[in-house]
C-alpha atoms as a PDB file:
ATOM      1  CA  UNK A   1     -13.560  76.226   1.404  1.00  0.00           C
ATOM      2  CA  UNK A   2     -11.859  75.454  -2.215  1.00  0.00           C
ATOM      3  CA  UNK A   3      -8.596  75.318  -0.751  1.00  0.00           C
ATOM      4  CA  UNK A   4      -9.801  72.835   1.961  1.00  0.00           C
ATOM      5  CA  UNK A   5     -11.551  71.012  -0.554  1.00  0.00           C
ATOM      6  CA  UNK A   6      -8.325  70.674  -2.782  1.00  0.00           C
ATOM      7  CA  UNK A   7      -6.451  69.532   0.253  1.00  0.00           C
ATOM      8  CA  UNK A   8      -7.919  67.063   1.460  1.00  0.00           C
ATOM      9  CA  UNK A   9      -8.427  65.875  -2.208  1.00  0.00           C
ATOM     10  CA  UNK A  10      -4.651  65.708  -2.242  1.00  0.00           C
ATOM     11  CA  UNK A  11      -4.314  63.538   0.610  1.00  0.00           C
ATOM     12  CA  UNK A  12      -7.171  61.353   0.363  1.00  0.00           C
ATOM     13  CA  UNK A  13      -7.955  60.053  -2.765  1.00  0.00           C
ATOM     14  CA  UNK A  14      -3.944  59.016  -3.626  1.00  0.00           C
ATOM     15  CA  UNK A  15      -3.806  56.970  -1.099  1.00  0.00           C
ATOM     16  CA  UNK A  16      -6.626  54.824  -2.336  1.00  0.00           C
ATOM     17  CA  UNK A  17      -5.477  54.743  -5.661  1.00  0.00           C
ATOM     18  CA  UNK A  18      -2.006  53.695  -4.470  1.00  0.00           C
ATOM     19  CA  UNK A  19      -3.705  50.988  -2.417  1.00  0.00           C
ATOM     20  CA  UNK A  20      -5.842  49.872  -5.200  1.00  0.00           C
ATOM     21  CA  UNK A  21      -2.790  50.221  -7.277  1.00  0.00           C
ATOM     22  CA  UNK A  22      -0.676  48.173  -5.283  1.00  0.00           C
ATOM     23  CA  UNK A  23      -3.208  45.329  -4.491  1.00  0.00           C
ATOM     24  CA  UNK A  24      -3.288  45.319  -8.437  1.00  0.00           C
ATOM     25  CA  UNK A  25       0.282  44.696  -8.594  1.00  0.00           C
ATOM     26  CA  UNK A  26       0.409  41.861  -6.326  1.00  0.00           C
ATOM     27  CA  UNK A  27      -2.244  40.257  -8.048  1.00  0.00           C
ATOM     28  CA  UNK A  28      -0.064  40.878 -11.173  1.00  0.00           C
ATOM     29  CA  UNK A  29       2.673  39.366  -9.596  1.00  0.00           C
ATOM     30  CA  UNK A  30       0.573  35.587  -9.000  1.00  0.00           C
ATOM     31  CA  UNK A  31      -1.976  36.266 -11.873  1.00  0.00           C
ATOM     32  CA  UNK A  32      -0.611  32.358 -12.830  1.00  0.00           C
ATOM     33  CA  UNK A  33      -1.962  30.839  -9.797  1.00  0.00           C
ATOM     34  CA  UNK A  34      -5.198  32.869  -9.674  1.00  0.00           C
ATOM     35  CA  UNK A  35      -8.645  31.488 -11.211  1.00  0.00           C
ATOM     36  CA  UNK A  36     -11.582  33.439 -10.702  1.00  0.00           C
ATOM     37  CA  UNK A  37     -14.487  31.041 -10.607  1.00  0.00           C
ATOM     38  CA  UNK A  38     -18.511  32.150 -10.722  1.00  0.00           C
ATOM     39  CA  UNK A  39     -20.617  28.564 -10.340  1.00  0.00           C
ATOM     40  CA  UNK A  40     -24.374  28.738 -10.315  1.00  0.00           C
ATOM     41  CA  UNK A  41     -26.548  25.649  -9.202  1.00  0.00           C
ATOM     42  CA  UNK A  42     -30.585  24.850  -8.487  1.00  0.00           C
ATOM     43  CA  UNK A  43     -32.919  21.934  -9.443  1.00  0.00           C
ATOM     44  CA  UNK A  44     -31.739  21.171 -13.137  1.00  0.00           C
ATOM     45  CA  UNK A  45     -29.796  24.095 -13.830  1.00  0.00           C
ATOM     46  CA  UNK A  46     -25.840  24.416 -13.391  1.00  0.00           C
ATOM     47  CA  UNK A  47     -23.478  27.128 -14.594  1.00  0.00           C
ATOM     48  CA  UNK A  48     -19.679  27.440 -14.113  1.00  0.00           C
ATOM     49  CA  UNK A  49     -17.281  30.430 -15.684  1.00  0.00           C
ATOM     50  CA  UNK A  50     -14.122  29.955 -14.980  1.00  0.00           C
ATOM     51  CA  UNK A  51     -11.547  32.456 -16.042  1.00  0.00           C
ATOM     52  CA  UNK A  52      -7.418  32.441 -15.712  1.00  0.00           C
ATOM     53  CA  UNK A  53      -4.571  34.303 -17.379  1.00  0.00           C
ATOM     54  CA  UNK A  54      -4.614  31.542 -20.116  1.00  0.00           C
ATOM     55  CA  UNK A  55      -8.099  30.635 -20.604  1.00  0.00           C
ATOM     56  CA  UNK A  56     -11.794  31.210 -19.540  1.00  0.00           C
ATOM     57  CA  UNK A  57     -13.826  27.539 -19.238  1.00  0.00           C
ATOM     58  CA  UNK A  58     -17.866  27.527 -19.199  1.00  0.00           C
ATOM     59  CA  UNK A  59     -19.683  24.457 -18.273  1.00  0.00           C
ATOM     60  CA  UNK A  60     -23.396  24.014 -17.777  1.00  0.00           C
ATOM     61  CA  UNK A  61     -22.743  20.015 -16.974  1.00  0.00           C
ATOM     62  CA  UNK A  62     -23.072  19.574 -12.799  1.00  0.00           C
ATOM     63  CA  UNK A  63     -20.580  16.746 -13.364  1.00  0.00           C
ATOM     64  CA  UNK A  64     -17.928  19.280 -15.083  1.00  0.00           C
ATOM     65  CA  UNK A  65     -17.650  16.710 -17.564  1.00  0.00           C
ATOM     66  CA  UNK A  66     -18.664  18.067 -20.703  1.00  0.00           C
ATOM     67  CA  UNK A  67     -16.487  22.171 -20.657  1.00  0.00           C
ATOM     68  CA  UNK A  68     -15.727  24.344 -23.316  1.00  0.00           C
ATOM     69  CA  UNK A  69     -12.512  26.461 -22.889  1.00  0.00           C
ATOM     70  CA  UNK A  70     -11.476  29.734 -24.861  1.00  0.00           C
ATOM     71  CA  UNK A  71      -8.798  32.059 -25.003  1.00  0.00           C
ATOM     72  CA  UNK A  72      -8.515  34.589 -22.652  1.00  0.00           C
ATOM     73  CA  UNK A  73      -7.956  38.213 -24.092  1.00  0.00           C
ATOM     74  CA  UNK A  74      -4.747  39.763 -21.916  1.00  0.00           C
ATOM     75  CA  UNK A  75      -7.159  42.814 -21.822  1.00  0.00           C
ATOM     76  CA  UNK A  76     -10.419  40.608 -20.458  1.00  0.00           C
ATOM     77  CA  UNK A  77      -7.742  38.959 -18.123  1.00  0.00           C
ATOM     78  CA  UNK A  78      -6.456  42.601 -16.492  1.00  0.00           C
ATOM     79  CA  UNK A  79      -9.767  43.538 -16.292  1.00  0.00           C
ATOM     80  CA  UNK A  80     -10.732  40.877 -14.545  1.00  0.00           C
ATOM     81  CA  UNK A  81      -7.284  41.250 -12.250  1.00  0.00           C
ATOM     82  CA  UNK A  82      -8.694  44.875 -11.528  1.00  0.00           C
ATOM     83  CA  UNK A  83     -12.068  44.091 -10.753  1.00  0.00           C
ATOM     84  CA  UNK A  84     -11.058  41.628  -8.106  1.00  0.00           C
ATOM     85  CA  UNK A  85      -8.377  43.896  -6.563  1.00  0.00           C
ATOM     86  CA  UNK A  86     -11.445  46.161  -5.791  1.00  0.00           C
ATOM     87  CA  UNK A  87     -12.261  42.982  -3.561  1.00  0.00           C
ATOM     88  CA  UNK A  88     -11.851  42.443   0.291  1.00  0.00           C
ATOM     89  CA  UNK A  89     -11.479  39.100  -0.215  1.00  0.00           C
ATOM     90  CA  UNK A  90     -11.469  38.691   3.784  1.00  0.00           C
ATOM     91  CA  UNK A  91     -14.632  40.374   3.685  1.00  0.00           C
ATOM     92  CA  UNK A  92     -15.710  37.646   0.570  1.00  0.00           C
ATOM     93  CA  UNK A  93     -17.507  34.871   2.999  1.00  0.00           C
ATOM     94  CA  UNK A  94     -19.153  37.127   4.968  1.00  0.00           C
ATOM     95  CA  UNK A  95     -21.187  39.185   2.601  1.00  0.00           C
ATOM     96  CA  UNK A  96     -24.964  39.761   2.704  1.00  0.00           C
ATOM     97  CA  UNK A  97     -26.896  39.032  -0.264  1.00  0.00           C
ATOM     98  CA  UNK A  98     -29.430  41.256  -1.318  1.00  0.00           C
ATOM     99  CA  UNK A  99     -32.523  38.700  -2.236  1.00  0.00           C
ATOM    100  CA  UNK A 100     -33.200  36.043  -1.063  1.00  0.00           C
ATOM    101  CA  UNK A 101     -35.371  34.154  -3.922  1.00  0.00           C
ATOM    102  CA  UNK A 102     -32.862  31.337  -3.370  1.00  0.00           C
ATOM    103  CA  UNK A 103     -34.432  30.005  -0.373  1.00  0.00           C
ATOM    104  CA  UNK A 104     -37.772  29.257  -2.047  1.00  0.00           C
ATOM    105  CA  UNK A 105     -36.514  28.076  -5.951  1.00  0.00           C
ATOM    106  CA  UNK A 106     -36.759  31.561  -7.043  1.00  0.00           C
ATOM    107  CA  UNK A 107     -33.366  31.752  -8.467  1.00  0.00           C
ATOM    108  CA  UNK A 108     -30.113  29.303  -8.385  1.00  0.00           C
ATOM    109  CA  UNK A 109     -27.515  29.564  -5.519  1.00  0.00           C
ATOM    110  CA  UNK A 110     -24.618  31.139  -6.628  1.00  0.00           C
ATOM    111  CA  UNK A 111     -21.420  31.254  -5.675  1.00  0.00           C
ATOM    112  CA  UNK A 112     -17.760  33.329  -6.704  1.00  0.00           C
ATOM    113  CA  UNK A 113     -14.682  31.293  -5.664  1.00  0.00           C
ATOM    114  CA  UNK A 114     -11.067  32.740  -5.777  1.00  0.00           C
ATOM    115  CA  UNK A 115      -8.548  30.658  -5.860  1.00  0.00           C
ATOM    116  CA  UNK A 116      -4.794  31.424  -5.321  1.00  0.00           C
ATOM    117  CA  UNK A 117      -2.434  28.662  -5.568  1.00  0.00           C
ATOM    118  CA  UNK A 118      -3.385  26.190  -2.923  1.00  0.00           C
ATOM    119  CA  UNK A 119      -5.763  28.549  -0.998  1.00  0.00           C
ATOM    120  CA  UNK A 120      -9.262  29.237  -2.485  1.00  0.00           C
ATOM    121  CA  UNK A 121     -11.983  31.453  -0.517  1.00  0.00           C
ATOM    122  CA  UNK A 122     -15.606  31.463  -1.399  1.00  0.00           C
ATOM    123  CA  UNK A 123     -18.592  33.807  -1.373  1.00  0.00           C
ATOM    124  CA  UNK A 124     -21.298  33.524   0.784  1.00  0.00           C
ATOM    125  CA  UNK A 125     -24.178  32.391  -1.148  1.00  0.00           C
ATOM    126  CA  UNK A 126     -26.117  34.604  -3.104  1.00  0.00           C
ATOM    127  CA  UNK A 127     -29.125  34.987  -5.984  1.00  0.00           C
ATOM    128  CA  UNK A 128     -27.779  33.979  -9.435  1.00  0.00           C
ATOM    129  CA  UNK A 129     -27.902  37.264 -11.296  1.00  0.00           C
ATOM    130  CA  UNK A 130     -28.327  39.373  -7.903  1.00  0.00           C
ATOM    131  CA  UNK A 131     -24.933  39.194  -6.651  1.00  0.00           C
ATOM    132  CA  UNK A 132     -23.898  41.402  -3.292  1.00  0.00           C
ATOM    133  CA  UNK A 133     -22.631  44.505  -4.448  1.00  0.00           C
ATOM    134  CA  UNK A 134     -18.827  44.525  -3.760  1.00  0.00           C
ATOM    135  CA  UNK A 135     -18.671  41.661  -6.290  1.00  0.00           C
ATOM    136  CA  UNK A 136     -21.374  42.821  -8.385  1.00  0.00           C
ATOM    137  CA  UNK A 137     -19.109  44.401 -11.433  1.00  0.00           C
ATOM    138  CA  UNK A 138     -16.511  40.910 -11.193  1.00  0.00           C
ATOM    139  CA  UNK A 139     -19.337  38.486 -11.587  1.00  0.00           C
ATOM    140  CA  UNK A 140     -21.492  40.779 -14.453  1.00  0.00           C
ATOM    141  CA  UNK A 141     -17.717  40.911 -16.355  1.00  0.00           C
ATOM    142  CA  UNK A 142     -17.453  36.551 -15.695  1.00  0.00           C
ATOM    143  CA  UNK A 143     -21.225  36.677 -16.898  1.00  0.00           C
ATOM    144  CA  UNK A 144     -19.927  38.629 -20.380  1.00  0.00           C
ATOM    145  CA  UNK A 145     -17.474  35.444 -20.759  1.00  0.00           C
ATOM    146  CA  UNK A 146     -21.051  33.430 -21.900  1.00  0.00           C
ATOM    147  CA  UNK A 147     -21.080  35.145 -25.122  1.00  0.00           C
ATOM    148  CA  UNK A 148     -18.333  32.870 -26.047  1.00  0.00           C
ATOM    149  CA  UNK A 149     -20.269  29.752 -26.712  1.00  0.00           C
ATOM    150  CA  UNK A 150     -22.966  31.352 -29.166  1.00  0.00           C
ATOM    151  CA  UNK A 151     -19.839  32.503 -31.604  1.00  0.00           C
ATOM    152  CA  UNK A 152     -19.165  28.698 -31.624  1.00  0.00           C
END
């Protein structure tokens, strides 16, 4: 049973670390053209966290007017990279959310955006601060980005 258990341990679990590996790497390979982008909206309240390789850019203003930017750490910034290569992004506007307070004004409509170059892809909507969980760790690691404007 050990032996069985060893084997299939040997062929199963490198392939998904070379897969996760090499989605990794071809996220490396764009990372300029990527911006990861969590946006949060209901009846007078409006978040957006927008992270890059370069910079991460908070706004609470609907009208994106009035931002803050910061720099981006290159460790936040691979982290970031790594959490989203975890991502079926095909999957992305088809996922279920697990509340559903949003229909009623129990909680903001929220939304995580990817966008590569010209192409961007979008979440379906979800809870603010209940996101599905295949994106759950991405947006609670854009949420950390917030901390930013109380060192200010």
């Amino acid at each position: 049973m050990k032996t069985l258990i060893i084997i299939l341990s040997i062929f199963l679990f490198p392939k998904e670390c070379n897969n996760q590996t090499s989605i990794f790497n071809k996220l490396q390979e764009r990372q300029d053209t990527i911006i990861i982008t969590y946006e949060a909206i209901s009846r007078g309240f409006f978040e957006e966290i927008s992270v890059s390789k370069k910079s991460v850019t908070i706004s609470n203003d609907i009208n994106k007017k009035a931002y803050e930017t910061y720099t981006i750490s290159k460790e936040d910034w691979n982290i970031s990279l790594g959490l989203l290569s975890k991502i079926n992004l095909e999957e992305l506007p088809q996922l279920k959310a697990p509340t559903s307070m949003r229909e009623y004004d129990g909680a903001a409509h929220a939304v995580l955006i990817i966008k590569d170059g010209d192409k961007q892809i979008r979440s379906s909507t979800f809870d603010h601060g209940y996101p599905p969980t295949e994106i759950k760790e991405l947006v609670e690691k854009l949420q950390t980005f917030k901390k930013l404007t109380s060192k200010q």
